[in-house]
Protein backbone atom coordinates (compact mmCIF):
# COMPACT_ATOMS: atom_id res chain seq x y z
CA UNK A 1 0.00 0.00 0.00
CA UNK A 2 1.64 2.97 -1.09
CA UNK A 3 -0.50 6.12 0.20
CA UNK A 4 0.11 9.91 -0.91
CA UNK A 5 -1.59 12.89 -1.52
CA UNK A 6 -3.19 14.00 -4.87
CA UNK A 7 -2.01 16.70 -6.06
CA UNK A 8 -2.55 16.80 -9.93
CA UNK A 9 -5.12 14.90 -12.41
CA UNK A 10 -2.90 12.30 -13.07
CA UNK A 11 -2.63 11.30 -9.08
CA UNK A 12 -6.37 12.02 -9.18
CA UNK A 13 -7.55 9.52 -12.37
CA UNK A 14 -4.35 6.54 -10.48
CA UNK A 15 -6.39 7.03 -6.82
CA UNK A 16 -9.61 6.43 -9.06
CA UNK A 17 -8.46 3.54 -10.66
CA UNK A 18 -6.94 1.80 -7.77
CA UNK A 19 -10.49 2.97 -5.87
CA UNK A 20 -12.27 0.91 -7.89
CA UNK A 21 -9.81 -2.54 -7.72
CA UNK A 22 -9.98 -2.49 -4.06
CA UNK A 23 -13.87 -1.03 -3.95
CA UNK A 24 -15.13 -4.25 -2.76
CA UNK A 25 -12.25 -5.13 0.34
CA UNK A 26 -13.39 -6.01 3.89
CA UNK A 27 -13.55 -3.52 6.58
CA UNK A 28 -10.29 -3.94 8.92
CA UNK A 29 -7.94 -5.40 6.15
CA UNK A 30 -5.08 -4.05 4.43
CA UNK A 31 -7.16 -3.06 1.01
CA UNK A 32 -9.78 -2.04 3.55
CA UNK A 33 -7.86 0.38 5.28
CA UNK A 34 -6.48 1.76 2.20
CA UNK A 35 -9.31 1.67 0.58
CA UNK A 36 -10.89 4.06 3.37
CA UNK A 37 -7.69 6.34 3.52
CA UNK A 38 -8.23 6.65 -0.62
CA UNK A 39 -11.98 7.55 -0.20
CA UNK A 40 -10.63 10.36 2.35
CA UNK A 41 -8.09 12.44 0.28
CA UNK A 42 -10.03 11.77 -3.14
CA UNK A 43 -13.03 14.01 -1.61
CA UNK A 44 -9.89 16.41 -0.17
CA UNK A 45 -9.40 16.49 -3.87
CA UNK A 46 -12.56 17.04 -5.25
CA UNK A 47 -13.98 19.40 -2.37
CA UNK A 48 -10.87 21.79 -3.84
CA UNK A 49 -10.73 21.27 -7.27
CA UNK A 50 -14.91 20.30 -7.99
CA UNK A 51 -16.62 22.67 -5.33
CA UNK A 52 -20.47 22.02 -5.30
CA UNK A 53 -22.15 25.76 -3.88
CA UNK A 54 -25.54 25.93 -2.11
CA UNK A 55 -28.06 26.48 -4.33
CA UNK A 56 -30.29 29.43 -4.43
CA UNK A 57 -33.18 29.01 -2.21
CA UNK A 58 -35.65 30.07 -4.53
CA UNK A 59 -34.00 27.25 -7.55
CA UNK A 60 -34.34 24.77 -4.58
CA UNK A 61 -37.66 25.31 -3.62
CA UNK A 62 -38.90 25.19 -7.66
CA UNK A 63 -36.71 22.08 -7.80
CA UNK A 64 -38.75 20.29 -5.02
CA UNK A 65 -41.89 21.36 -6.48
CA UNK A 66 -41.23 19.99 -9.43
CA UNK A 67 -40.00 16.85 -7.73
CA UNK A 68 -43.53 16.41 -6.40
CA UNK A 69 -45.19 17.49 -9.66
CA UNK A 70 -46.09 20.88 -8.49
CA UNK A 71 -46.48 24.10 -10.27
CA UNK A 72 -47.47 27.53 -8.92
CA UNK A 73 -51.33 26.86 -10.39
CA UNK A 74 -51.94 23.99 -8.41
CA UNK A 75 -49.57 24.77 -5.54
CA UNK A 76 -52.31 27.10 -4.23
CA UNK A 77 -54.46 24.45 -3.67
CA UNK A 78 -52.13 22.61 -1.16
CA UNK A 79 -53.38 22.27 2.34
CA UNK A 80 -51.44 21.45 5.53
């Protein structure tokens, strides 16, 4: 197991290949352990490099509507 940071997209796409050969090891073994380490600094990684923002409240709130096959007409008629 050799374990170090990512620091380019070439580390990045190796820790995502050798993510998914080990994907399936046992919790507490050696490809276990690694494989938990791996999962650790790949979202380091992509919480830098492939930041996801809030949305805007409004977005989210049409979003969920939608969702639940809402639209402003018949979202009038909702009752609690």
């Amino acid at each position: 197991m050799t374990i170090k940071p990512i620091k380019t997209k070439k580390d990045y796409q190796n820790a995502l290949e050798r993510l998914e050969l080990i994907f399936d090891s046992k919790k507490g073994s050696a490809n276990g352990d690694e494989l938990e380490i791996l999962g650790i600094l790949l979202e380091k990684y992509e919480d830098e490099h492939f930041p996801i923002g809030f949305p805007d409240s409004m977005e989210a709130i049409k979003f969920r509507m939608e969702q639940m096959g809402y639209n402003q007409c018949n979202s009038k008629n909702i009752t609690n």
